[in-house]
C-alpha atoms as a PDB file:
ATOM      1  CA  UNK A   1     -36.284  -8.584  22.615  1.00  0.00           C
ATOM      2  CA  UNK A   2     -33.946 -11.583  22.997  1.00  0.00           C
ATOM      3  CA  UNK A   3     -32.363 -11.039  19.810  1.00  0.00           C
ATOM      4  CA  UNK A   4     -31.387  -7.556  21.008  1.00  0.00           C
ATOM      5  CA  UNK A   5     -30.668  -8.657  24.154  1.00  0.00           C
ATOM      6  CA  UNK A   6     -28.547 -11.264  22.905  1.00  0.00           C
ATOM      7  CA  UNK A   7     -26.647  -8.467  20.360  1.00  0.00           C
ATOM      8  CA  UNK A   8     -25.795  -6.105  23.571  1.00  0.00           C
ATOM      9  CA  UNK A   9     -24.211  -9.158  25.728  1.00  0.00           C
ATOM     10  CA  UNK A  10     -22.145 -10.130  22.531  1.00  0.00           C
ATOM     11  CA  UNK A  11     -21.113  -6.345  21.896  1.00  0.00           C
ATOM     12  CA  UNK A  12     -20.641  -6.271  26.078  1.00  0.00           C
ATOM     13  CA  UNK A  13     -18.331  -9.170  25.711  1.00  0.00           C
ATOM     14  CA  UNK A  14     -16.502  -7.616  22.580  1.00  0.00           C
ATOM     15  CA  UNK A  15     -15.821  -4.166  24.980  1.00  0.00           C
ATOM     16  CA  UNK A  16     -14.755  -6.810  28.295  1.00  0.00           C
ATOM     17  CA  UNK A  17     -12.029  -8.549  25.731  1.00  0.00           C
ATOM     18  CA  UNK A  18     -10.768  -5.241  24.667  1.00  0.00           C
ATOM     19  CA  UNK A  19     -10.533  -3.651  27.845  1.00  0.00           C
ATOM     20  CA  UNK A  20      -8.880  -6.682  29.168  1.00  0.00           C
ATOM     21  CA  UNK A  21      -6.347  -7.053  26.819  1.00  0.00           C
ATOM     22  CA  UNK A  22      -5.183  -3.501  26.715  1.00  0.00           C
ATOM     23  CA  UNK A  23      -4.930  -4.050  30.928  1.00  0.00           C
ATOM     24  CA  UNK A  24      -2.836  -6.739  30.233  1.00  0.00           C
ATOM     25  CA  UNK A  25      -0.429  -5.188  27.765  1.00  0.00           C
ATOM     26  CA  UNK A  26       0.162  -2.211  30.127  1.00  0.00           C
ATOM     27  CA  UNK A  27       0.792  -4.394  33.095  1.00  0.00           C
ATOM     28  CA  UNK A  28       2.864  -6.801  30.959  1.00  0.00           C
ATOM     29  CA  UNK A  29       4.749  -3.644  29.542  1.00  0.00           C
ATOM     30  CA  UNK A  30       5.220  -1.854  33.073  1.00  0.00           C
ATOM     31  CA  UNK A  31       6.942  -5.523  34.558  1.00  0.00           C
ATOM     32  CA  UNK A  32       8.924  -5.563  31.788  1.00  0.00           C
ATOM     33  CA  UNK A  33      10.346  -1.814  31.870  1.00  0.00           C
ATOM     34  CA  UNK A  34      10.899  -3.013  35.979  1.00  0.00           C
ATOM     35  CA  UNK A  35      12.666  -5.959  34.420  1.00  0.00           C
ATOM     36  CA  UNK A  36      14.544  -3.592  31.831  1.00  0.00           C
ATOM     37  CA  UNK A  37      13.870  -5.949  28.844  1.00  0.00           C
ATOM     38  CA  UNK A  38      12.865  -3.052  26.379  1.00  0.00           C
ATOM     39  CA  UNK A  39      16.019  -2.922  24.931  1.00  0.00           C
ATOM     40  CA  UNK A  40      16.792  -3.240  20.976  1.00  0.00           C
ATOM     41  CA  UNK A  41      17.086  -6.791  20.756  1.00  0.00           C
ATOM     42  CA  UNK A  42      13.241  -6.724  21.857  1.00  0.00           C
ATOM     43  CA  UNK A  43      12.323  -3.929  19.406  1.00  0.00           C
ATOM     44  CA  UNK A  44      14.062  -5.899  16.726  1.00  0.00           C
ATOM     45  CA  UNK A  45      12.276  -9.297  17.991  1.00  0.00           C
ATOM     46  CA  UNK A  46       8.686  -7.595  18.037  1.00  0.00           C
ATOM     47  CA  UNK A  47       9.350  -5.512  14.416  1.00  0.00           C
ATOM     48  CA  UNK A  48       9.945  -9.081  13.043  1.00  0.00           C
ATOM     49  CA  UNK A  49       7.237 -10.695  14.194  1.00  0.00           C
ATOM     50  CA  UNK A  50       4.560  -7.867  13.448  1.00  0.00           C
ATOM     51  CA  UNK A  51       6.013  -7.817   9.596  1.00  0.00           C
ATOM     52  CA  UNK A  52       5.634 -12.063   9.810  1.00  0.00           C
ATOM     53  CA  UNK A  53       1.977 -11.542  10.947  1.00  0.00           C
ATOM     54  CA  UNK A  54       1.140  -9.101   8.491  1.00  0.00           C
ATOM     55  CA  UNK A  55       2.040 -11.230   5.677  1.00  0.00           C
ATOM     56  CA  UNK A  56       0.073 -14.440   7.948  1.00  0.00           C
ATOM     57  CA  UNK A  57      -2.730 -11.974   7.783  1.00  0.00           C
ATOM     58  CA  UNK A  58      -2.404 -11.259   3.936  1.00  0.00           C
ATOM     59  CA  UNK A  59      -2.479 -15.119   3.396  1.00  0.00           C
ATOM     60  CA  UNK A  60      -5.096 -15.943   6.028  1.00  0.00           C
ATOM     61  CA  UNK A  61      -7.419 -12.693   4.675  1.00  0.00           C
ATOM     62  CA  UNK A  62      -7.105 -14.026   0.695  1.00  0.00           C
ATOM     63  CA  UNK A  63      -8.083 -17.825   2.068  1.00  0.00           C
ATOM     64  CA  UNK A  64     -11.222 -16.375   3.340  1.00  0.00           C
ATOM     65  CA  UNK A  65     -12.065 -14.383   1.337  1.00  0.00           C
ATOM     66  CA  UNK A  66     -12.204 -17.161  -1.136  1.00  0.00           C
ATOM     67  CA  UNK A  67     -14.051 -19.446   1.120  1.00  0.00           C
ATOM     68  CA  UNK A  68     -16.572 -16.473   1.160  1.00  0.00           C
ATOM     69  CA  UNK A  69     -16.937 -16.454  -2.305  1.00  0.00           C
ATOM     70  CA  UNK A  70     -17.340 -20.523  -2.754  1.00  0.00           C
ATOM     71  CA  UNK A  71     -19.972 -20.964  -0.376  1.00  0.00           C
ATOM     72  CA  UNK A  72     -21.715 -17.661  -0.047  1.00  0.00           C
ATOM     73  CA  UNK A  73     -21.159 -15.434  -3.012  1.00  0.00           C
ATOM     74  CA  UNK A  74     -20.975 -11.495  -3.016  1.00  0.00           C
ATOM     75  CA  UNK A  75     -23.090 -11.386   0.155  1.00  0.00           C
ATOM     76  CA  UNK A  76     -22.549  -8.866   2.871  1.00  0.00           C
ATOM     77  CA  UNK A  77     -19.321 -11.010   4.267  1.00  0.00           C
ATOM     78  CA  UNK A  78     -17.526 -10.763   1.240  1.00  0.00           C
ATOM     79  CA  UNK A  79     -17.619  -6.895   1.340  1.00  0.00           C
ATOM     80  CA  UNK A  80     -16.483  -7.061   4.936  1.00  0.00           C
ATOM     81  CA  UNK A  81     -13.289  -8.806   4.100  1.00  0.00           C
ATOM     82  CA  UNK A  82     -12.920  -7.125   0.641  1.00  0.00           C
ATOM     83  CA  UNK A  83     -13.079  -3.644   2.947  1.00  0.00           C
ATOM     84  CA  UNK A  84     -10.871  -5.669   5.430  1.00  0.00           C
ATOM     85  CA  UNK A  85      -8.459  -6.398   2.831  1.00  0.00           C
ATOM     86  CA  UNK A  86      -8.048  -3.771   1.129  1.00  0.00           C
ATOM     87  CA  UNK A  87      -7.590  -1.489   4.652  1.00  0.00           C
ATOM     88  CA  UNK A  88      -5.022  -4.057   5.593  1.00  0.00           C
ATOM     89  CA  UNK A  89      -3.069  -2.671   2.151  1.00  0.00           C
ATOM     90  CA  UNK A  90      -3.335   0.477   2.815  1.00  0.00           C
ATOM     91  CA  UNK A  91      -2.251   0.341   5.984  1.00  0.00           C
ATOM     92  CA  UNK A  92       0.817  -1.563   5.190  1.00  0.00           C
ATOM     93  CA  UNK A  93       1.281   1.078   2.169  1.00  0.00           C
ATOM     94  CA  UNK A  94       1.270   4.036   4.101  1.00  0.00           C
ATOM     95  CA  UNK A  95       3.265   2.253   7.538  1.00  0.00           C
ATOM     96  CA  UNK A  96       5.770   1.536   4.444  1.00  0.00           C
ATOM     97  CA  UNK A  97       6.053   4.438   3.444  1.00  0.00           C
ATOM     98  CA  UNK A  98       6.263   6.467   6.650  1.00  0.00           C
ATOM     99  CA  UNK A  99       9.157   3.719   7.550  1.00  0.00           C
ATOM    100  CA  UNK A 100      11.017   4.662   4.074  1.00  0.00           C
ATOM    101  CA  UNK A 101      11.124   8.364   4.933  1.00  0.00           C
ATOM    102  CA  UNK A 102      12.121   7.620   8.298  1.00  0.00           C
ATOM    103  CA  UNK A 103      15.425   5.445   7.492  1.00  0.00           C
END
């Protein structure tokens, strides 16, 4: 019973985080439309940045994924972040390639 109850706070806590951050965006975004700071220089900004933290994430995903491997071995976290890896390629693959066609 604890153990369960213990898995529904933590999952309760995952949905508050979500929830809360998505409030935030869309009251951060709706100030800054008031503020009329979406403009291109932003879109340029924030398209630089999200290709910088994709490769962070590359880097960041390989490091543990090694760690994994050191201390744990092929256990049930290193086929987490091999599927997390290898979902974070194909997801840059196919935003690439939707970008290409576009420009």
């Amino acid at each position: 019973m604890n153990e369960t109850m213990n898995h529904l706070i933590g999952l309760g806590g995952l949905v508050f985080g979500v929830l809360s951050g998505l409030a935030a965006y869309f009251i951060a975004r709706h100030n800054m439309k008031k503020k009329r700071q979406l403009d291109e220089r932003y879109q340029n900004i924030h398209v630089n940045a999200r290709s910088s933290a994709w490769i962070a994430t590359s880097v960041f995903i390989v490091i543990a994924w090694a760690a994994i491997i050191m201390v744990e071995g092929a256990s049930f976290a290193f086929f987490v972040m091999t599927f997390l890896y290898i979902a974070h390629c194909i997801a840059y693959g196919v935003t690439s390639f939707q970008q290409a066609k576009l420009h």
